[in-house]
C-alpha atoms as a PDB file:
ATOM      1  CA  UNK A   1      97.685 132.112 109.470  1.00  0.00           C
ATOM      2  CA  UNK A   2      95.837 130.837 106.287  1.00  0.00           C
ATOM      3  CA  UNK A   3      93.658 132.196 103.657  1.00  0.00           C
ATOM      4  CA  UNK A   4      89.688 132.276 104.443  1.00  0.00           C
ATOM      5  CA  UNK A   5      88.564 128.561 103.447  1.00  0.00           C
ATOM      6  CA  UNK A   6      91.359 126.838 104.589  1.00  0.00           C
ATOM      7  CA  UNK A   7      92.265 125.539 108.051  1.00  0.00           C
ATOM      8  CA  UNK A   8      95.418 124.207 108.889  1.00  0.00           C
ATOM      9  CA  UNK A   9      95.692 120.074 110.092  1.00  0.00           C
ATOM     10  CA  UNK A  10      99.352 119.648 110.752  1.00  0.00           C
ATOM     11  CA  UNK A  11     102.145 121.436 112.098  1.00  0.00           C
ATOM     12  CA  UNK A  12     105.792 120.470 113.208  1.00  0.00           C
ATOM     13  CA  UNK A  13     106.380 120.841 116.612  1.00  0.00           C
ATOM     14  CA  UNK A  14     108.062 124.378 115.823  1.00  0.00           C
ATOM     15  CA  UNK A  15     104.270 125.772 114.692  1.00  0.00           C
ATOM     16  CA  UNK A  16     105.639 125.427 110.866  1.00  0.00           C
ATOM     17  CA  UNK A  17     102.552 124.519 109.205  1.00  0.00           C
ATOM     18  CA  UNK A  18     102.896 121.610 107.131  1.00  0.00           C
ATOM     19  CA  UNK A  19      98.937 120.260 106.075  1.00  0.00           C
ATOM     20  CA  UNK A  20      95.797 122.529 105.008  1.00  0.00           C
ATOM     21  CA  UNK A  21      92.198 121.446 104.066  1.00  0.00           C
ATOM     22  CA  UNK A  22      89.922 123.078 102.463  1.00  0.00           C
ATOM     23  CA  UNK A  23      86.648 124.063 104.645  1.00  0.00           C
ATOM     24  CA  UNK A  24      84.429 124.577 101.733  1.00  0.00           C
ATOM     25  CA  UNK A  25      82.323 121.709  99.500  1.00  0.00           C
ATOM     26  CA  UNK A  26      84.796 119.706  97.295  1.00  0.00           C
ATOM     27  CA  UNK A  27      88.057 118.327  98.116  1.00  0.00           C
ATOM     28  CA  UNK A  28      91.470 119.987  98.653  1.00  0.00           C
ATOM     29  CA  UNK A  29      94.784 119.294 100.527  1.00  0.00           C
ATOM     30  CA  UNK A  30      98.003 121.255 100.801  1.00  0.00           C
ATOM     31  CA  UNK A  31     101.186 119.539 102.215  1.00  0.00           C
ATOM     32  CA  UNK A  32     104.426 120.693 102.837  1.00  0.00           C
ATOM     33  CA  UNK A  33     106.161 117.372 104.005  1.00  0.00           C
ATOM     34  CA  UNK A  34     106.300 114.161 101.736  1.00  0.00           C
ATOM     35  CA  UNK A  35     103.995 111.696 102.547  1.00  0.00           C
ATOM     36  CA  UNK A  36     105.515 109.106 100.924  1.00  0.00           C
ATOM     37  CA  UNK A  37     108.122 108.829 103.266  1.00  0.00           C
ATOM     38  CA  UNK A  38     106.225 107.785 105.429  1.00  0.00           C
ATOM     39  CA  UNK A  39     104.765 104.496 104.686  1.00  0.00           C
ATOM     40  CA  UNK A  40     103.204 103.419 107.841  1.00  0.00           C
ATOM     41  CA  UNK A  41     100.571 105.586 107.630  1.00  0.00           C
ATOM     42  CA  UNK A  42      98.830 105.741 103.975  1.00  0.00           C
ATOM     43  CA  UNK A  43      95.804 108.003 104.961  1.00  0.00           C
ATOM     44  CA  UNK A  44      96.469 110.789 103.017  1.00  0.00           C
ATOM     45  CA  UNK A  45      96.810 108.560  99.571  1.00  0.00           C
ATOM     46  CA  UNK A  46      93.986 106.641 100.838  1.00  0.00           C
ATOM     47  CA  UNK A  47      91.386 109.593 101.256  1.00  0.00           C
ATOM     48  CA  UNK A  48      93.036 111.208  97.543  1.00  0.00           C
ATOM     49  CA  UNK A  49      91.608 107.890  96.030  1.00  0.00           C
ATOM     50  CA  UNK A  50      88.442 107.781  97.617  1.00  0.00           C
ATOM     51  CA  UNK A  51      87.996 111.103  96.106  1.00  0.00           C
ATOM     52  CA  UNK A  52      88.884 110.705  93.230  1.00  0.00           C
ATOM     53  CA  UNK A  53      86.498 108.108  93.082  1.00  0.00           C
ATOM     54  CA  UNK A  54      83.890 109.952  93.705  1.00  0.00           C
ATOM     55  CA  UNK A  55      81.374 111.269  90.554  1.00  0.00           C
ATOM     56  CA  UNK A  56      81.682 114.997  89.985  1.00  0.00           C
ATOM     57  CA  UNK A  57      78.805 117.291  90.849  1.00  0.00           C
ATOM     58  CA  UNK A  58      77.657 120.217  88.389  1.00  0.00           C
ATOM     59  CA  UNK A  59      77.846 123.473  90.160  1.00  0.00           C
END
């Protein structure tokens, strides 16, 4: 279980979450794992540059 506003994207395959995203405007991610170890799959550091790319809206 996570807090209201977040849902959960990855687990291991023993239900440990390891990923959360935020289900509200904006951008957030939460990750338990290390991505970088990983380097077929850049996703994650590709989507974290988009947004950050992105201009930043006034609330």
């Amino acid at each position: 279980m996570v807090a209201q506003g977040l849902v959960v994207t990855a687990a291991s395959d023993d239900s440990v979450i390891q990923a959360v995203e935020t289900t509200s405007a904006g951008w957030a991610l939460g990750v338990q794992f290390h991505p970088e170890e990983n380097a077929d799959d850049d996703r994650l550091f590709a989507a974290l540059i988009t947004a950050a790319q992105q201009p930043v809206r006034a609330h």
